[in-house]
C-alpha atoms as a PDB file:
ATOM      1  CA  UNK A   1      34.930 -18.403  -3.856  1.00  0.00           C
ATOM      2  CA  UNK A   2      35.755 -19.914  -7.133  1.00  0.00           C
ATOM      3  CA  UNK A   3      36.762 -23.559  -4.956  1.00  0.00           C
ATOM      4  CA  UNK A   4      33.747 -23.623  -3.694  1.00  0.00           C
ATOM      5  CA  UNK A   5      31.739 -22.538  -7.138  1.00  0.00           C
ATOM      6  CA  UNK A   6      32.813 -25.651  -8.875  1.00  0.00           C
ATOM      7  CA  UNK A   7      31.996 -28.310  -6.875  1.00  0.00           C
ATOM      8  CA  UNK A   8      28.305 -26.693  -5.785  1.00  0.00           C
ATOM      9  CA  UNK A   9      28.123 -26.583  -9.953  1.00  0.00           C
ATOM     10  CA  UNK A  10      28.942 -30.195 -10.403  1.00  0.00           C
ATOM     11  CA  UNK A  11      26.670 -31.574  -7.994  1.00  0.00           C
ATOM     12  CA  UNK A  12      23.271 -29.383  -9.135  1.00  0.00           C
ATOM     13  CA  UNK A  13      24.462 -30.862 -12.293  1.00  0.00           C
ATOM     14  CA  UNK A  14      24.240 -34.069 -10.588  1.00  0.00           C
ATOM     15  CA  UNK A  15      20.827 -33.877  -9.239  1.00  0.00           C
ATOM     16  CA  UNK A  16      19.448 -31.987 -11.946  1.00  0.00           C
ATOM     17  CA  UNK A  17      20.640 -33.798 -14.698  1.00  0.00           C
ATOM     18  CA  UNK A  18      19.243 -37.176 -12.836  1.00  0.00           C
ATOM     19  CA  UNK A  19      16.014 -35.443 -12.699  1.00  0.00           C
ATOM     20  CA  UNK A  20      15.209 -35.721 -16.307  1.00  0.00           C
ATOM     21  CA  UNK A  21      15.338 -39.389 -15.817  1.00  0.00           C
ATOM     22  CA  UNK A  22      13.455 -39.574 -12.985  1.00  0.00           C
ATOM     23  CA  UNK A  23      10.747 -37.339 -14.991  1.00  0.00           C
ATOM     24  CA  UNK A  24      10.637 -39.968 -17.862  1.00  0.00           C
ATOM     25  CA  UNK A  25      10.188 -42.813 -15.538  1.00  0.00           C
ATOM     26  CA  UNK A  26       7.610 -41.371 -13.731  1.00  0.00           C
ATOM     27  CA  UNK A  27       5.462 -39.685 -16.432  1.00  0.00           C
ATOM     28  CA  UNK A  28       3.754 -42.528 -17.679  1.00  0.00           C
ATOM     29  CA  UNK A  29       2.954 -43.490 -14.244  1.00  0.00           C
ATOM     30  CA  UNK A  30       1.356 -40.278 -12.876  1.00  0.00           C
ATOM     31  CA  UNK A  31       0.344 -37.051 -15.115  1.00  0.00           C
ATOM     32  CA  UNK A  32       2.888 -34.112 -14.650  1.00  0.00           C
ATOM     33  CA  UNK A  33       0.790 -31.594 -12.760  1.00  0.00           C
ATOM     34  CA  UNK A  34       0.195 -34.547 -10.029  1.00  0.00           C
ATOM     35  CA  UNK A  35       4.005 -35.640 -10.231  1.00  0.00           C
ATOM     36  CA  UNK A  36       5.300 -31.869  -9.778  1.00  0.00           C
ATOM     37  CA  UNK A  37       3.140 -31.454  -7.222  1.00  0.00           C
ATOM     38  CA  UNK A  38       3.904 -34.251  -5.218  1.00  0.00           C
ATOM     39  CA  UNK A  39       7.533 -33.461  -5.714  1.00  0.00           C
ATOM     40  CA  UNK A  40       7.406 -29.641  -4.847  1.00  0.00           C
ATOM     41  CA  UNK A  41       4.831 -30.814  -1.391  1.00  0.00           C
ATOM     42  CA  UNK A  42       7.432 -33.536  -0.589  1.00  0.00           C
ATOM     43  CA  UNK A  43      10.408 -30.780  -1.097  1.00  0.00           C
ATOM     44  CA  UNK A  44       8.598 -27.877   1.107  1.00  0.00           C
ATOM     45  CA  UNK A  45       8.316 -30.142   4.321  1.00  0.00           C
ATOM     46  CA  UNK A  46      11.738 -31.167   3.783  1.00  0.00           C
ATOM     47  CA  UNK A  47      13.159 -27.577   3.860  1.00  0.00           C
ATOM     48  CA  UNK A  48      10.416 -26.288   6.097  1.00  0.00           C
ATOM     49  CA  UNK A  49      11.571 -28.630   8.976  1.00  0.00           C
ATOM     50  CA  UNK A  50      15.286 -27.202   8.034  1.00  0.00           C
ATOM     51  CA  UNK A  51      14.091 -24.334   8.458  1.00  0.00           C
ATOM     52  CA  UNK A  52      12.126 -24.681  11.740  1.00  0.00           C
ATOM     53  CA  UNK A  53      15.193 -26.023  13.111  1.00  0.00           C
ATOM     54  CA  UNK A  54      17.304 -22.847  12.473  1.00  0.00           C
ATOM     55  CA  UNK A  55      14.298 -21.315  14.007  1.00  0.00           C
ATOM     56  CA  UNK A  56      13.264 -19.058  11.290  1.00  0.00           C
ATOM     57  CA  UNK A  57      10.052 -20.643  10.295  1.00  0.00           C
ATOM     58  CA  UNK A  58       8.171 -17.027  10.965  1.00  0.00           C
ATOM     59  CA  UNK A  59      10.739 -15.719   8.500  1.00  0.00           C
ATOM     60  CA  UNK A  60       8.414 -17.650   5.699  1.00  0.00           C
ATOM     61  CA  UNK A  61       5.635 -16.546   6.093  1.00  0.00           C
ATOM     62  CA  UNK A  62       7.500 -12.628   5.982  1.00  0.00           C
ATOM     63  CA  UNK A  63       8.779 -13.919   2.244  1.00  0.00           C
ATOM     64  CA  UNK A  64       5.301 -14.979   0.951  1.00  0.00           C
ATOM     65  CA  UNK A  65       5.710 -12.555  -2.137  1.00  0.00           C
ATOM     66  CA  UNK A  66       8.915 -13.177  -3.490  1.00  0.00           C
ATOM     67  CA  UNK A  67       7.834 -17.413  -2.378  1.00  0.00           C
ATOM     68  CA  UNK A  68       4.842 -16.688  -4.730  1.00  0.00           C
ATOM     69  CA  UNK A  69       6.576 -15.317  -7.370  1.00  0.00           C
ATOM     70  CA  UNK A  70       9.703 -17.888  -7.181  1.00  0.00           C
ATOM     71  CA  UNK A  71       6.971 -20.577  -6.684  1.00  0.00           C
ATOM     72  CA  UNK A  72       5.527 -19.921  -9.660  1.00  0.00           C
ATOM     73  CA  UNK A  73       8.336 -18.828 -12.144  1.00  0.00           C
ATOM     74  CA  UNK A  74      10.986 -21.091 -10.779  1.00  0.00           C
ATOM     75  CA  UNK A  75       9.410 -24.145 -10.070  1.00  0.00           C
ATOM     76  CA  UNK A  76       5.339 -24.976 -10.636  1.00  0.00           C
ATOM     77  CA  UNK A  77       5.460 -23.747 -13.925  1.00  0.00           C
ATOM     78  CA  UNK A  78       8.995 -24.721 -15.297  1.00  0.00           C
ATOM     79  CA  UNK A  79       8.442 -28.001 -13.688  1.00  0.00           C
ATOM     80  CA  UNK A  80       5.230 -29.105 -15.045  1.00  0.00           C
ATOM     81  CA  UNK A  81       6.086 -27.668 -18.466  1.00  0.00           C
ATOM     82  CA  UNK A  82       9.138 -29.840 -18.827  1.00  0.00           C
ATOM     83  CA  UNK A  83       7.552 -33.143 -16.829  1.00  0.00           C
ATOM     84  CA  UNK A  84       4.791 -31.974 -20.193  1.00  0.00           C
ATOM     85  CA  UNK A  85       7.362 -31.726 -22.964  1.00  0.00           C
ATOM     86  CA  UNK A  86       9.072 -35.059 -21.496  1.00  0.00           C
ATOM     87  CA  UNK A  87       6.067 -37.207 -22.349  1.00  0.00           C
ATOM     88  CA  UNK A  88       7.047 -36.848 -25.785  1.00  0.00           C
ATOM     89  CA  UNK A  89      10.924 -36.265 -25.724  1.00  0.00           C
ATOM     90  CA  UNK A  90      13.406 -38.204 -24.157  1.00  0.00           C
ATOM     91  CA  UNK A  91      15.550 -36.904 -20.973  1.00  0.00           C
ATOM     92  CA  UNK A  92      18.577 -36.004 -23.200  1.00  0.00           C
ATOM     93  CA  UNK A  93      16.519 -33.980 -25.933  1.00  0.00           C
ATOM     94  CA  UNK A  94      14.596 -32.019 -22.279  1.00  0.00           C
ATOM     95  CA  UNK A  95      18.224 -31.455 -20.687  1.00  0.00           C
ATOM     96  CA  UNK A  96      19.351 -30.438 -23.845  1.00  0.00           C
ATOM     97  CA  UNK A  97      16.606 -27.718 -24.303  1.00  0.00           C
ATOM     98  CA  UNK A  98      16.969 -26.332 -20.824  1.00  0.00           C
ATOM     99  CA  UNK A  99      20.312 -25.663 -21.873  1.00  0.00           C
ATOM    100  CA  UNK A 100      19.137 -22.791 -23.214  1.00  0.00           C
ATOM    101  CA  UNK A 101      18.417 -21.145 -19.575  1.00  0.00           C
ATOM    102  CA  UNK A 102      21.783 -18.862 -19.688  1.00  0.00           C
ATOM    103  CA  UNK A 103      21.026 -17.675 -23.183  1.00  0.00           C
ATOM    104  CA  UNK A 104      16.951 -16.299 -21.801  1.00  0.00           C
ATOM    105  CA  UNK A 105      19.332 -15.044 -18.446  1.00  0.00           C
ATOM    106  CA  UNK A 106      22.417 -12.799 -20.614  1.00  0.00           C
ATOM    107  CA  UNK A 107      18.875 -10.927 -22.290  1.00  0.00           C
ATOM    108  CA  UNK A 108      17.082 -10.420 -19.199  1.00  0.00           C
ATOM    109  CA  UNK A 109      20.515  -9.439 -16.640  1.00  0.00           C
ATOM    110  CA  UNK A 110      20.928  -6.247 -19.465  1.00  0.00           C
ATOM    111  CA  UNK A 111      17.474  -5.244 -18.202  1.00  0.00           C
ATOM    112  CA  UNK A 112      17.283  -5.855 -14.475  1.00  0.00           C
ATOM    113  CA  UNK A 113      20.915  -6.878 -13.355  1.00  0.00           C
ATOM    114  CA  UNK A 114      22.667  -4.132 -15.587  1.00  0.00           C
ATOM    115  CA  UNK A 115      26.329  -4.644 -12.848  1.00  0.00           C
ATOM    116  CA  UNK A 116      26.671  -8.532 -14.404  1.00  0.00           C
ATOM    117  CA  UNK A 117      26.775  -7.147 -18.037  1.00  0.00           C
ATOM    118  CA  UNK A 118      28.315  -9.794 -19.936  1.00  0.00           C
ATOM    119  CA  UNK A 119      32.038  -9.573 -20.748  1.00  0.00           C
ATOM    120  CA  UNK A 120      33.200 -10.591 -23.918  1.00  0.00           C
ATOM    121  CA  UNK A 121      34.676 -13.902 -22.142  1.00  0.00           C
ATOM    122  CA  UNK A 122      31.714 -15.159 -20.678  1.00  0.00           C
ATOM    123  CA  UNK A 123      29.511 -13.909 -24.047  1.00  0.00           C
ATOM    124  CA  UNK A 124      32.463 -16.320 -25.299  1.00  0.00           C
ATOM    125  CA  UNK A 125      31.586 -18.737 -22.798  1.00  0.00           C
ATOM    126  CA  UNK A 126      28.241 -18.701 -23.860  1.00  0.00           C
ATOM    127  CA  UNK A 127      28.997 -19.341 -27.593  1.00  0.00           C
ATOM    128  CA  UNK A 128      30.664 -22.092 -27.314  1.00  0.00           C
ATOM    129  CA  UNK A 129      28.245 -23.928 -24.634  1.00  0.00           C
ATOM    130  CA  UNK A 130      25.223 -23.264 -27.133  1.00  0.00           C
ATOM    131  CA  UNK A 131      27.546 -24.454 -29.858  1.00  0.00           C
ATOM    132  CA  UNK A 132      27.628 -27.546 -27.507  1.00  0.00           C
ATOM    133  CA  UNK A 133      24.380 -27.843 -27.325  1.00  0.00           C
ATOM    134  CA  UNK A 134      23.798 -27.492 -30.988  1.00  0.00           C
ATOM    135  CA  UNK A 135      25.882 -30.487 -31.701  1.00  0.00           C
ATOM    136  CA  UNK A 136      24.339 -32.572 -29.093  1.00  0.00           C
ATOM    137  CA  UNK A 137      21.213 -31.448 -30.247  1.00  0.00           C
ATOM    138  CA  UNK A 138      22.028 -32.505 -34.270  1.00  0.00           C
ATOM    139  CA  UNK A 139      23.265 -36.125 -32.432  1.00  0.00           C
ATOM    140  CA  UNK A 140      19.999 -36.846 -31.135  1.00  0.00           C
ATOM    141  CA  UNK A 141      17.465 -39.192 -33.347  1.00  0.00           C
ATOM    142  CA  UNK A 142      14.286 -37.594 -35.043  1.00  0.00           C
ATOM    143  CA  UNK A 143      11.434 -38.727 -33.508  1.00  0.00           C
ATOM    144  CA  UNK A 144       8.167 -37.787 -32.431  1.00  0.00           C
ATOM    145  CA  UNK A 145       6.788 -35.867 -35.063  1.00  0.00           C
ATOM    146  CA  UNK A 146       4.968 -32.109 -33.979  1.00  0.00           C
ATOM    147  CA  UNK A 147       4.718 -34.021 -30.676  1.00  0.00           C
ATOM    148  CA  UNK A 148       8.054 -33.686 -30.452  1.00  0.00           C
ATOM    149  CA  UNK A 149       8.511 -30.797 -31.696  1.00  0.00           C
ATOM    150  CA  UNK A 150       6.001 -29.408 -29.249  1.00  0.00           C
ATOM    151  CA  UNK A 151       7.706 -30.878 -26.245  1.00  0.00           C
ATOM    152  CA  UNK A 152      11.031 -29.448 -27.237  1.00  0.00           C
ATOM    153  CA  UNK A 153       8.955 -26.144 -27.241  1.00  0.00           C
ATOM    154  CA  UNK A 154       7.874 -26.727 -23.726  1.00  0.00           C
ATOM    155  CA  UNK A 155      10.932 -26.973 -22.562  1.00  0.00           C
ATOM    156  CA  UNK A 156      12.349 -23.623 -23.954  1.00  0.00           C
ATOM    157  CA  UNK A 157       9.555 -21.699 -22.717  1.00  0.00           C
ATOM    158  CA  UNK A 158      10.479 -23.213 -18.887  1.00  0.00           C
ATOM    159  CA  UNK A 159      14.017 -22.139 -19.804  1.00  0.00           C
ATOM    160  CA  UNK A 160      12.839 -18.887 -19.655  1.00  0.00           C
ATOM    161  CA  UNK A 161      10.902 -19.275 -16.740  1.00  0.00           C
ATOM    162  CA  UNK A 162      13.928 -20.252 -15.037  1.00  0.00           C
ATOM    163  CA  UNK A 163      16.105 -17.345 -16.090  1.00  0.00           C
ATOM    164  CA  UNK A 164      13.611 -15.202 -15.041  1.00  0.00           C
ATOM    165  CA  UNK A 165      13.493 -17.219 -11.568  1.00  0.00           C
ATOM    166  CA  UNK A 166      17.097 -16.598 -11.441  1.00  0.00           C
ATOM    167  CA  UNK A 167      16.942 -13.051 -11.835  1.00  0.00           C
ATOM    168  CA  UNK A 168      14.888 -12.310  -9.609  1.00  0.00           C
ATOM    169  CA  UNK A 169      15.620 -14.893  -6.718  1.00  0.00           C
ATOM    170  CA  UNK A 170      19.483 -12.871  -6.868  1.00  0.00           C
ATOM    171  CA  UNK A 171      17.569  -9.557  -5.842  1.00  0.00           C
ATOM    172  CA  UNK A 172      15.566 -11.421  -3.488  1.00  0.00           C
ATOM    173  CA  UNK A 173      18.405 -13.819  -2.023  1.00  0.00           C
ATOM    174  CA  UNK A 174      20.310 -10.246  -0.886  1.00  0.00           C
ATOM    175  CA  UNK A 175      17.583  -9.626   1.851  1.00  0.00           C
ATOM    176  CA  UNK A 176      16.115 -12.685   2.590  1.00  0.00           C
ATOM    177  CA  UNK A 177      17.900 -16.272   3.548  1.00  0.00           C
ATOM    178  CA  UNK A 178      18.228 -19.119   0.550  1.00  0.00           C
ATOM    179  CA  UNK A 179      16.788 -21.643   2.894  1.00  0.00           C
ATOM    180  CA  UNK A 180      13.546 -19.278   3.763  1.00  0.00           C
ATOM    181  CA  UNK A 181      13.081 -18.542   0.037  1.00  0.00           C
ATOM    182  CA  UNK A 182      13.731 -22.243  -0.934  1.00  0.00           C
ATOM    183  CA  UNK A 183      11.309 -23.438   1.988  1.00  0.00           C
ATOM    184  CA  UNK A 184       8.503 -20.501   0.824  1.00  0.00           C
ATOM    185  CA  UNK A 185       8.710 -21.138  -2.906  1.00  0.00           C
ATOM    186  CA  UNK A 186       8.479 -24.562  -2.988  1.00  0.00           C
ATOM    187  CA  UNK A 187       5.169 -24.692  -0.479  1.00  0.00           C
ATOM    188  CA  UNK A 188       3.870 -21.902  -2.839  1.00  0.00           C
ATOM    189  CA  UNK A 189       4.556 -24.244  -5.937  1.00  0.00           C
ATOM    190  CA  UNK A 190       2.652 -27.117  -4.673  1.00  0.00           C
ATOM    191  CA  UNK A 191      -0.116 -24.720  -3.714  1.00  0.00           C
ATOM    192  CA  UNK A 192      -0.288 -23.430  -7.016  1.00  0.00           C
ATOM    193  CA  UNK A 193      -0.440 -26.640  -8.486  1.00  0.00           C
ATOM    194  CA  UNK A 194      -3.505 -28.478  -5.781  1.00  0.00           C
ATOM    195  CA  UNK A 195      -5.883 -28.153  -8.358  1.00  0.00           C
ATOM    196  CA  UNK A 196      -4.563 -29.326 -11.167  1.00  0.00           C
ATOM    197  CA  UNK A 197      -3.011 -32.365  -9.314  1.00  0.00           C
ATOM    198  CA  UNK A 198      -6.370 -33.096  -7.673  1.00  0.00           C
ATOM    199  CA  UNK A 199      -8.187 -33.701 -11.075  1.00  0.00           C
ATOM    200  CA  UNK A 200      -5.434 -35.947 -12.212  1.00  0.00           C
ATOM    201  CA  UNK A 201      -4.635 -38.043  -9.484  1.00  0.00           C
ATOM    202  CA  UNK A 202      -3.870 -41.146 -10.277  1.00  0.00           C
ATOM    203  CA  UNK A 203      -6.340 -43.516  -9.682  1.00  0.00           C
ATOM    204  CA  UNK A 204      -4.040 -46.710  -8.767  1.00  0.00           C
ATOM    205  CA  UNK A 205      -1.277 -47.025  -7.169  1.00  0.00           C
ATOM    206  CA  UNK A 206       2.004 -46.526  -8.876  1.00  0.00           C
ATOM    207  CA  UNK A 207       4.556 -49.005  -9.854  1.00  0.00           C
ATOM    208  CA  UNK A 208       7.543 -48.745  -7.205  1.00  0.00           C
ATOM    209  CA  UNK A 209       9.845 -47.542 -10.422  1.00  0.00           C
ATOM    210  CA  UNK A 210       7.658 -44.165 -10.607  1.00  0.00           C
ATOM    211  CA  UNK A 211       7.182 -43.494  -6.477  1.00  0.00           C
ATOM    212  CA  UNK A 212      11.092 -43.964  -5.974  1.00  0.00           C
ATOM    213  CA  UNK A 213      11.409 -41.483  -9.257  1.00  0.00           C
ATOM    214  CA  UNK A 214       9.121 -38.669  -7.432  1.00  0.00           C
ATOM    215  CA  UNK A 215      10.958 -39.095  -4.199  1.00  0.00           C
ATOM    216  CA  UNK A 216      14.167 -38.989  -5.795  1.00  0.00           C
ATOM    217  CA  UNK A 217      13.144 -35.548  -7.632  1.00  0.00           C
ATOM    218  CA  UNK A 218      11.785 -34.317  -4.524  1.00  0.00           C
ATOM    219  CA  UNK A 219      14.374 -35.161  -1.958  1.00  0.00           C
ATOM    220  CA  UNK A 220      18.122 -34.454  -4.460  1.00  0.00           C
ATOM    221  CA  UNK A 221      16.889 -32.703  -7.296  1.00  0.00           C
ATOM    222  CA  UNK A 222      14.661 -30.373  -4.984  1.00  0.00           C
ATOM    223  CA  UNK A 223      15.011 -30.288  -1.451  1.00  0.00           C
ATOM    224  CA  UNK A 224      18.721 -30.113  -1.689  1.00  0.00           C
ATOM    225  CA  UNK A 225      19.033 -28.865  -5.101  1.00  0.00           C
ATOM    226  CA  UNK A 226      17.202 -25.595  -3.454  1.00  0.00           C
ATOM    227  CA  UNK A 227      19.157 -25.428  -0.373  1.00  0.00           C
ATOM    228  CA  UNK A 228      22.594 -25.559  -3.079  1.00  0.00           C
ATOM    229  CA  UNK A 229      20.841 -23.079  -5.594  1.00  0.00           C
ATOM    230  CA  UNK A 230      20.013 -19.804  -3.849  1.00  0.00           C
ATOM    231  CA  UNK A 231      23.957 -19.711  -1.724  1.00  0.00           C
ATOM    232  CA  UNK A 232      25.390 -20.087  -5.247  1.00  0.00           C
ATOM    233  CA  UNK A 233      22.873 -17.341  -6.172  1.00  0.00           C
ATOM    234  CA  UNK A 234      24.175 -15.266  -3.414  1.00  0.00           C
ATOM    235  CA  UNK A 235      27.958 -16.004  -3.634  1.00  0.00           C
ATOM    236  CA  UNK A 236      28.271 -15.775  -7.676  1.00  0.00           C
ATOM    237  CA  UNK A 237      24.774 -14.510  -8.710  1.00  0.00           C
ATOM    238  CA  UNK A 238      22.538 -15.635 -11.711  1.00  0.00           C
ATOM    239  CA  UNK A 239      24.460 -15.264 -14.785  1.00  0.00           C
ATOM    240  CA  UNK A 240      27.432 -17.794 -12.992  1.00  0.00           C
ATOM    241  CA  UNK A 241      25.031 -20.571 -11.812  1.00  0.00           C
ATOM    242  CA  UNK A 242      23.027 -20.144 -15.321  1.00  0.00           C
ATOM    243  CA  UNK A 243      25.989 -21.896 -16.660  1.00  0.00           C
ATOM    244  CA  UNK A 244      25.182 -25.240 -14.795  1.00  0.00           C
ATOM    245  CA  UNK A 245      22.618 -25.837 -17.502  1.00  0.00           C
ATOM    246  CA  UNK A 246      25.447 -26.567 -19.871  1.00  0.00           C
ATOM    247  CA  UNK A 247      26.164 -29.674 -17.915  1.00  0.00           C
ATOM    248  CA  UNK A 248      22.961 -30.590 -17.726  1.00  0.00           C
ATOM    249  CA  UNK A 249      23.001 -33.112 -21.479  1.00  0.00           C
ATOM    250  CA  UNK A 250      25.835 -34.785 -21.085  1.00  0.00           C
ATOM    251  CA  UNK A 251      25.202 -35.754 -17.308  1.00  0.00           C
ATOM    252  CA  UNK A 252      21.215 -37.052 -18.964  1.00  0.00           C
ATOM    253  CA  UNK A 253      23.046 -38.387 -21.567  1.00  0.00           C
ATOM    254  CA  UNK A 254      25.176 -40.515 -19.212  1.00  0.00           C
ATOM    255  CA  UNK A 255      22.975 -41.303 -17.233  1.00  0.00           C
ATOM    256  CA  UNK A 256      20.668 -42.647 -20.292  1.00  0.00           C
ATOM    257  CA  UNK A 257      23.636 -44.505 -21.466  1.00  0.00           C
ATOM    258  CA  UNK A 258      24.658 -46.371 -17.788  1.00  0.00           C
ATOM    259  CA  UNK A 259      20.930 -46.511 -16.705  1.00  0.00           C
ATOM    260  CA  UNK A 260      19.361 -47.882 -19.988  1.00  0.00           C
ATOM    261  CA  UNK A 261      21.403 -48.452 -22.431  1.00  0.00           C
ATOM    262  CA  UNK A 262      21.159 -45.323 -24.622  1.00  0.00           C
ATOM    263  CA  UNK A 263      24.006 -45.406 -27.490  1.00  0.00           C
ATOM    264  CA  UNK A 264      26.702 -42.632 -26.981  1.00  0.00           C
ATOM    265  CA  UNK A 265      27.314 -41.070 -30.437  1.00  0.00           C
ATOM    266  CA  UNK A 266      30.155 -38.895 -31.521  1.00  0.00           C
ATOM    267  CA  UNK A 267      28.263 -35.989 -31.678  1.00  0.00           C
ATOM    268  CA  UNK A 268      27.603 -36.479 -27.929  1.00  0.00           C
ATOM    269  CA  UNK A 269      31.493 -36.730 -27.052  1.00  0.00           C
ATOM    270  CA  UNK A 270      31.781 -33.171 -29.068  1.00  0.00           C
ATOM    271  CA  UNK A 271      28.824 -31.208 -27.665  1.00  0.00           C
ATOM    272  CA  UNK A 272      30.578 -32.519 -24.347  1.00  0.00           C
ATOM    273  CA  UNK A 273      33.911 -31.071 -24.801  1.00  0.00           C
ATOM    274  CA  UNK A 274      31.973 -27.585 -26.109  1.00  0.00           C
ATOM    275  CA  UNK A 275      29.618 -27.595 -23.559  1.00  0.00           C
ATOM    276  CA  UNK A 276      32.542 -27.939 -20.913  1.00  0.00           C
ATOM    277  CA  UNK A 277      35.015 -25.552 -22.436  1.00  0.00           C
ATOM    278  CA  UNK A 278      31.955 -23.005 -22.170  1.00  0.00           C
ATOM    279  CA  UNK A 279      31.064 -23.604 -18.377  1.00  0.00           C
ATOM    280  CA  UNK A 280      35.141 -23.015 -18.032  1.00  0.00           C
ATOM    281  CA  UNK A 281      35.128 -20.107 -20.040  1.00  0.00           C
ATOM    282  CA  UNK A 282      31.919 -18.455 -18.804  1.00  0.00           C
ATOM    283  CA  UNK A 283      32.307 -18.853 -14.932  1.00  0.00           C
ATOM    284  CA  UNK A 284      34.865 -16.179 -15.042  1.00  0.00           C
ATOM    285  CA  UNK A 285      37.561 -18.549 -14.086  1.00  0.00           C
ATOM    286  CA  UNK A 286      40.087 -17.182 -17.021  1.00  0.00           C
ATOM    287  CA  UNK A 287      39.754 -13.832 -15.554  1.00  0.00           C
ATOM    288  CA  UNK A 288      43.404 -12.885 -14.356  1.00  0.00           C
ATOM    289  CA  UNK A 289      41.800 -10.623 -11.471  1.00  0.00           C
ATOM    290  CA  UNK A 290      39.061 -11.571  -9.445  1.00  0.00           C
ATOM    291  CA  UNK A 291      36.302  -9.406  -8.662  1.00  0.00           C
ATOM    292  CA  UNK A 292      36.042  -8.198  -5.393  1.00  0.00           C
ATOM    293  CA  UNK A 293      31.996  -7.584  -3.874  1.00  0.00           C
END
C-alpha cells in the first residue's frame, strides 16, 4: 500500500496546492460564498454522473447524513473560510496555515480514532513538518495589518474543520463508498451554501482569468481531489493523508514563483526540506514492519 500512498499524496498536493491560486485569482472577481458554491455545484454533477454510471446513484441519497455532515465540515465551511481569509493573505501564507490540519487531526484521533494513536515517529513526523511550516511561515513578508492577521485566523479555524472532516469521513468511508460520500457531500455543500451565494452573485460577468480559476477548483482540486481523498482515507486512514497538508506551501509557493513571479527566499528552501522530511517521517514509511489491517 505504501506505492500507491505516495503518489495519491503527491498529486492531492498537486491539486490542492494549485487551489490556493486559483482562490486568489478568483476572489476579487466573485465573493467567496458565490465562488465555493459554484465550485462545490460544478464538483457534485461531476461525481454524481460517476456515480450514476457505477449505478449507485440511490446509494446517495442512503448517505444523506454523513453527506450533510461532510458537506458542511469538510467542504462549505472550510472552503468559504479560506476563499475569506485569502482576500487578505496571499496563497502561500493560506497553504501555509492549512498546514496546520494534522496538528487539529493527532488531538481529535486520541478522542474518536483511539487504534491510530500517534507513535513517537509520526509525533516526530509531525514536529518537524510544523517546524517546516514555522520557517516558511517567518519567510513570508508582513503585510496586511489585523486584516491579515484575521485571514490567517480563518484559515486555522478551516484547518480544524478539515481534521474533523477527516475523522469522521474514515468512520464513514468503512461502510459507505468514497465516490457516494464524495458525490453526497459535495451536493450537500453547495446546498448549504444557495443562500449565501444568491445574495452575492456577481452582478457582471467575470473576467475569463476568474471562470477558468472556479472550473479549475471545481473539476482537479474537487471533483477529482474527492474521488483521490476518501480511497486514501480508506487504505491509510486520516492521520496518514493529514500529512499531505505539509506539502501543501511549498507546492503554493512554487506555483507563486513559476505563475507570477513570487521571489523564493531561503527560508522557503528550509521549511521545504522540514516540511518533506516530516511527510517521510510521519507516513509510517521508516517503520521496519508494516502494519497489517
Amino acid at each position: 500500500m505504501t506505492r500507491g500512498y505516495w503518489p495519491q499524496l503527491g498529486l492531492l498536493a498537486a491539486m490542492w496546492g494549485a487551489s490556493y491560486l486559483f482562490i486568489k485569482v478568483a476572489v476579487d472577481e466573485i465573493a467567496p460564498a458565490p465562488m465555493m458554491f459554484l465550485r462545490l455545484a460544478l464538483a457534485a454533477g461531476l461525481l454524481l454522473a460517476f456515480v450514476a454510471r457505477q449505478g449507485a446513484l440511490r446509494d446517495v441519497a442512503r448517505a444523506w447524513r454523513a453527506g450533510l455532515v461532510l458537506g458542511v465540515v469538510n467542504a462549505a465551511l472550510p472552503f468559504w473560510l479560506i476563499a475569506w481569509g485569502e482576500q487578505y493573505v496571499d496563497s502561500g501564507v493560506g497553504a501555509i496555515a492549512n498546514a496546520t490540519v494534522p496538528l487539529f487531526n493527532a488531538l481529535l484521533v486520541i478522542r474518536f480514532l483511539p487504534s491510530e494513536r500517534l507513535s513517537r515517529t509520526r509525533l516526530a513526523g509531525v514536529v518537524l513538518g510544523l517546524a517546516g511550516v514555522a520557517v516558511l511561515t517567518g519567510g513570508q513578508p508582513s503585510a496586511g495589518g489585523w486584516s491579515a492577521v484575521a485571514g490567517t485566523l480563518a484559515v486555522v479555524v478551516a484547518s480544524i474543520a478539515y481534521a474533523a472532516g477527516g475523522v469522521y469521513g474514515q468512520l464513514r468511508v468503512r461502510a459507505t463508498s468514497g465516490p457516494v460520500l464524495a458525490a453526497a457531500s459535495m451536493s450537500a455543500g453547495a446546498l448549504v451554501l444557495l443562500p449565501a451565494a444568491a445574495w452575492q452573485f456577481p452582478r457582471d460577468m467575470p473576467n475569463a482569468e476568474a471562470v477558468g480559476s472556479v472550473l479549475g477548483l471545481a473539476v482537479l482540486g474537487t471533483a477529482l481531489a474527492q474521488l483521490i481523498l476518501y480511497r486514501m482515507l480508506r487504505l491509510y486512514g486520516s492521520a496518514r493523508l493529514a500529512l499531505v497538508t505539509f506539502l501543501l506551501p511549498p507546492v503554493a509557493l512554487f506555483y507563486g514563483a513559476v505563475l507570477i513571479d513570487e521571489p523564493v527566499r531561503p527560508e522557503a528552501v528550509a521549511g521545504l526540506a522540514l516540511i518533506l522530511a516530516g511527510v517521510f517521517v510521519g507516513s509510517g514509511k521508516m517503520r521496519r514492519r508494516p502494519q497489517h489491517a
